[in-house]
Protein backbone atom coordinates (compact mmCIF):
# COMPACT_ATOMS: atom_id res chain seq x y z
CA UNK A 1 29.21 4.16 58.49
CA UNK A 2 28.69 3.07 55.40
CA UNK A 3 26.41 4.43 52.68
CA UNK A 4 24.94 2.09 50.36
CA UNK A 5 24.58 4.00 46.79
CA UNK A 6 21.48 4.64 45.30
CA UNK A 7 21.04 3.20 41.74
CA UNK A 8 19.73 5.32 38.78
CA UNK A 9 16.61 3.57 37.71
CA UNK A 10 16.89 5.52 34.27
CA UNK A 11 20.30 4.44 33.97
CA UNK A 12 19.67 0.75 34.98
CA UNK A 13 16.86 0.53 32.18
CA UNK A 14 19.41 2.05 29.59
CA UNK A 15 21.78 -0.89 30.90
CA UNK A 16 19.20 -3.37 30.25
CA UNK A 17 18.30 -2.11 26.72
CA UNK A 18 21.90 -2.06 25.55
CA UNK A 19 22.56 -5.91 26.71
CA UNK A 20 19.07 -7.00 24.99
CA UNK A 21 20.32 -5.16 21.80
CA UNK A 22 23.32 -6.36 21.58
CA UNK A 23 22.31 -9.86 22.59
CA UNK A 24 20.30 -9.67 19.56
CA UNK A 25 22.49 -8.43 17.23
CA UNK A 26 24.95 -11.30 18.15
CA UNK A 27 22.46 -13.86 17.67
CA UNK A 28 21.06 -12.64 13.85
CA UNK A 29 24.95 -13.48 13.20
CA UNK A 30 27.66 -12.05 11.87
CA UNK A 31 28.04 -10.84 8.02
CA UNK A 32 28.81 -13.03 5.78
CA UNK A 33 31.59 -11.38 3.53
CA UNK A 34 34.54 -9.03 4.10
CA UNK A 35 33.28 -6.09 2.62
CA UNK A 36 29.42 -6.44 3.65
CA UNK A 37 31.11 -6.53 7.14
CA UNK A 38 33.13 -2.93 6.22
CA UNK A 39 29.91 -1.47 4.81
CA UNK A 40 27.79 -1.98 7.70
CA UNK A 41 30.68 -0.25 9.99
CA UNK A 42 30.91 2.48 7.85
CA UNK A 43 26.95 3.26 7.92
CA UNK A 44 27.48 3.03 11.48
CA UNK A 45 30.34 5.12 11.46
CA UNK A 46 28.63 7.72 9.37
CA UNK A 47 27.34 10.39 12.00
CA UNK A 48 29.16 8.73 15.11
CA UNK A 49 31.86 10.94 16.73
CA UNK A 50 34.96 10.48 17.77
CA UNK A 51 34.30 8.60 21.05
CA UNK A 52 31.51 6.94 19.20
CA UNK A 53 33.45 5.66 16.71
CA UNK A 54 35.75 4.27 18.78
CA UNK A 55 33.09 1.92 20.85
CA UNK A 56 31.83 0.97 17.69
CA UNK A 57 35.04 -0.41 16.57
CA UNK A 58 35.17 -1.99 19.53
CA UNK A 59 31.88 -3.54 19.74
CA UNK A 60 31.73 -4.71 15.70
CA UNK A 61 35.20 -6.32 16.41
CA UNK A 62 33.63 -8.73 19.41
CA UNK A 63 30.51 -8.58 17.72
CA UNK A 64 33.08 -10.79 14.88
CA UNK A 65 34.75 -12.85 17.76
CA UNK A 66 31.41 -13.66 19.48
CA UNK A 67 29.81 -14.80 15.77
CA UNK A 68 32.86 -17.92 15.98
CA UNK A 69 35.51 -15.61 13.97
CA UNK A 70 39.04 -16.25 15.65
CA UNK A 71 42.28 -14.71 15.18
CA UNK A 72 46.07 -15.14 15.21
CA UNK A 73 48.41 -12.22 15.22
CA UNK A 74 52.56 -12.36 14.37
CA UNK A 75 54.37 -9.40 15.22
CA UNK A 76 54.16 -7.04 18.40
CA UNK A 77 52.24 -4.52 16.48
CA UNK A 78 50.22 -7.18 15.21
CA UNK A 79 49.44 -8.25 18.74
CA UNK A 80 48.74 -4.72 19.81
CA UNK A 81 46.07 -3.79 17.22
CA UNK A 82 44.22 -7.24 17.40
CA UNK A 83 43.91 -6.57 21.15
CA UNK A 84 42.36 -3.38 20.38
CA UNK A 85 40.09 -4.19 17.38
CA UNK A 86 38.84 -7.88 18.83
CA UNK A 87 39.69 -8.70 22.29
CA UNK A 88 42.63 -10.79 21.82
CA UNK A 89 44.82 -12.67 19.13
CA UNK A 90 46.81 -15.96 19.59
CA UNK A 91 50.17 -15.17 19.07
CA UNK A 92 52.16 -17.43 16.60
CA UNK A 93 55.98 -17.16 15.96
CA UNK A 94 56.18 -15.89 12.19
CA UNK A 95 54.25 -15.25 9.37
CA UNK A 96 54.68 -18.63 7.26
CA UNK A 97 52.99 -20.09 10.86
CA UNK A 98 50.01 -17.32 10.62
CA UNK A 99 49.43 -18.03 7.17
CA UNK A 100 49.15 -21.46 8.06
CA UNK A 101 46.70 -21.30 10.34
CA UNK A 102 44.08 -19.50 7.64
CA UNK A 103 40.99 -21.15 7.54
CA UNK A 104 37.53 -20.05 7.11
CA UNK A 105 36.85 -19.33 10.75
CA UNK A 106 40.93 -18.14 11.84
CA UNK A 107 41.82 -14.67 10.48
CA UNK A 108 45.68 -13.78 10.70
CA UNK A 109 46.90 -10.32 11.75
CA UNK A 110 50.54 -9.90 10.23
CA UNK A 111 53.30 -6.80 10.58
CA UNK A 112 54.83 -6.15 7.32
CA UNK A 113 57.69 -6.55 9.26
CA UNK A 114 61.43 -6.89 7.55
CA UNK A 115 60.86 -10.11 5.34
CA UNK A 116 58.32 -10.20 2.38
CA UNK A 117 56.22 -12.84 3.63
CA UNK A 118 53.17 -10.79 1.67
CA UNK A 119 55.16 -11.97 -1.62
CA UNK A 120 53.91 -15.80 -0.91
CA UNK A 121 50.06 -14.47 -1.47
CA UNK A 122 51.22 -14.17 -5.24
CA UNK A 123 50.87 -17.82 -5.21
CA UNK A 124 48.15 -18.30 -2.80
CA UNK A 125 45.30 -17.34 -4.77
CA UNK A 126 42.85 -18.81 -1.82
CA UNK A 127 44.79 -15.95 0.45
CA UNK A 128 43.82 -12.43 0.31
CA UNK A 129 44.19 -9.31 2.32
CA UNK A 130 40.76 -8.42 3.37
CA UNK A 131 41.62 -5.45 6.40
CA UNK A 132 44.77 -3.40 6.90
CA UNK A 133 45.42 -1.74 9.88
CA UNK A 134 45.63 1.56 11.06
CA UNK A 135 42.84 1.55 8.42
CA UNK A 136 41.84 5.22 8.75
CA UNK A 137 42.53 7.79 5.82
CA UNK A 138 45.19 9.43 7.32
CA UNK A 139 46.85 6.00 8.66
CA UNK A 140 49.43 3.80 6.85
CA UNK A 141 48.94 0.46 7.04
CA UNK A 142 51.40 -1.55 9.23
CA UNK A 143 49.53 -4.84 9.37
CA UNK A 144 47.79 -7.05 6.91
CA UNK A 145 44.86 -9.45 8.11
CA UNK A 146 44.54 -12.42 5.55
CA UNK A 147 41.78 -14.86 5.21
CA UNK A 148 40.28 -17.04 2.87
CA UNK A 149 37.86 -15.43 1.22
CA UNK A 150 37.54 -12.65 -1.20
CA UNK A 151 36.78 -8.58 -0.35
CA UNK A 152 34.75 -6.44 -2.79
CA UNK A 153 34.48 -3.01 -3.49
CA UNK A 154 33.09 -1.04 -0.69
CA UNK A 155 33.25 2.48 -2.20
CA UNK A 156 36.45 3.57 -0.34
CA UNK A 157 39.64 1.16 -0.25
CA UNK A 158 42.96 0.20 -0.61
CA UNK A 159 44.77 -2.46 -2.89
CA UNK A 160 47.81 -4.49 -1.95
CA UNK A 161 49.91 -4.92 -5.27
CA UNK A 162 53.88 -6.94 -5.31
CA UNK A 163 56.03 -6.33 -7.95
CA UNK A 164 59.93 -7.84 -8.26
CA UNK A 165 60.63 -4.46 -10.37
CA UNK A 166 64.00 -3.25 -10.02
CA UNK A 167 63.23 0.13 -10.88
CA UNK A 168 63.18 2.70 -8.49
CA UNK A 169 60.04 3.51 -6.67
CA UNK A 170 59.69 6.91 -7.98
CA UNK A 171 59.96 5.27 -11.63
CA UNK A 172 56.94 2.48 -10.87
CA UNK A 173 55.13 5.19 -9.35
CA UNK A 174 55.16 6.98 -12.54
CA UNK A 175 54.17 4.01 -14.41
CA UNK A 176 51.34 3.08 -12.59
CA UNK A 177 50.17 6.60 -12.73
CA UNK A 178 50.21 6.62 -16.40
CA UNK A 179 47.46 4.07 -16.17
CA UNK A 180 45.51 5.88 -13.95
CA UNK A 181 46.65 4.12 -10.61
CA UNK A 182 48.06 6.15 -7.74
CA UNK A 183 50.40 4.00 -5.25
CA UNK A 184 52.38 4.77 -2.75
CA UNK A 185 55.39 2.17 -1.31
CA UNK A 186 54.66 0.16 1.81
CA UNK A 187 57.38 -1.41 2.47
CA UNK A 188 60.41 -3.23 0.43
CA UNK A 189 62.20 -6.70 1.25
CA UNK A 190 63.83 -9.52 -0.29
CA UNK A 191 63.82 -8.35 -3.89
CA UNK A 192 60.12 -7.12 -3.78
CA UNK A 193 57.78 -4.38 -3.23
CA UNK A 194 54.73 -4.08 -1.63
CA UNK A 195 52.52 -1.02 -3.11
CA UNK A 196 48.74 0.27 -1.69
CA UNK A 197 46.76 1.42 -4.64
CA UNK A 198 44.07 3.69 -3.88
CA UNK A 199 40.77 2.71 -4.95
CA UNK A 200 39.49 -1.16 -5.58
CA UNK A 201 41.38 -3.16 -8.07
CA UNK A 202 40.75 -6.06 -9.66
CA UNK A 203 43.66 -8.74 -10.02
CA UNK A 204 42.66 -8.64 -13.70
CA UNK A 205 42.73 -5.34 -14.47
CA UNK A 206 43.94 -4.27 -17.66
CA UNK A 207 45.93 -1.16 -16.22
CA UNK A 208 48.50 -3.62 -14.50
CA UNK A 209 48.63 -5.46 -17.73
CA UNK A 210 51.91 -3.22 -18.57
CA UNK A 211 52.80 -2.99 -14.75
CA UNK A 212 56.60 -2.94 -14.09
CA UNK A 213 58.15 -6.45 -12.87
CA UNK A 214 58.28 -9.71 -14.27
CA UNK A 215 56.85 -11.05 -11.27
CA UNK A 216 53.57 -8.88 -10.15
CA UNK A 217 49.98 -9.07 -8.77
CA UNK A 218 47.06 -7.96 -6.56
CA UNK A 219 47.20 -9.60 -3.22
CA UNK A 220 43.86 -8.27 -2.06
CA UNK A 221 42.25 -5.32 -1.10
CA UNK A 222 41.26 -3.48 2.54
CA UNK A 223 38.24 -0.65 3.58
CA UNK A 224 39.60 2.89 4.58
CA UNK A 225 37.28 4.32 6.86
């Protein structure tokens, strides 16, 4: 016959207090800005271990979902990582359709891919890269997530810079470390480059003032946790 099982009372009651806390926590809201949103993580991150750190990923990403953010994700590893980090994306075709599709509640998860779509946020000012996944230290980024609103400092990041420099790498490297920046090459396409910056820089920053390439800029910057 049949056994029913016997429930753990203690268990149960631990069941009931996670649900009422995080029932809670989604109704005070979500935070307001990029990089309050990366320093709340982090403080959470701060003694969790490994499995820790992964639920809490998980549960601050549909924490964001549940608080009306949405998201759109072009590319296969774009897909992937959105699945991971918030439940599900809605896949678009391309970039130029993900970038489209930026408004203050859509977020859009983009490969780098082969094409330098990234090079269109030197004329979107009201486009910035606020995340970049993997977005732990020893990752390098493969995806951008853009939105329409601005990321500060959070004590440990990345900046996106584009340059149409023809020099070699190892040469704009060299400059940029001259002025005190250390970068290191994401990816290349379509005349441009795509550099990560360690630390937070400003697009105004005088130490890009004398940055190689006619054509150059900040496109944002991400948290590294």
């Amino acid at each position: 016959m049949l056994e029913e099982p016997e429930l753990d009372a203690e268990r149960l009651a631990l069941d009931r207090t996670l649900i009422e806390a995080l029932a809670a926590r989604i109704a005070a809201g979500p935070h307001s800005r990029a990089d309050a949103r990366a320093l709340a993580l982090r403080e959470a991150l701060r003694d969790a271990d490994p499995l820790q750190a992964q639920f809490l990923r998980t549960v601050y990403g549909r924490m964001e979902v549940a608080g009306g953010r949405r998201f759109v994700a072009s590319g296969p590893l774009s897909a992937v990582l959105a699945a991971d980090r918030w439940g599900a994306a809605t896949p678009v075709a391309d970039a130029e359709t993900a970038l489209g599709r930026v408004d203050p509640s859509v977020f859009a998860l983009i490969d780098l891919g082969d094409r330098p779509w990234w090079g269109r946020l030197l004329a979107r000012p009201d486009l910035r890269v606020i995340e970049a996944l993997p977005d732990d230290r020893a990752g390098v980024p493969r995806a951008l997530l853009i939105a329409c609103e601005p990321s500060g400092p959070t004590g440990d990041d990345r900046t996106f810079w584009v340059t149409d420099s023809a020099l070699p790498d190892a040469r704009i490297r060299a400059d940029l470390s001259a002025s005190g920046l250390a970068a290191t090459l994401l990816t290349s396409a379509g005349g441009l480059k795509l550099y990560a910056i360690a630390g937070y820089v400003q697009p105004e920053d005088g130490r890009l003032h004398q940055a190689p390439g006619a054509l150059s800029g900040v496109i944002g910057s991400a948290p590294v946790y």
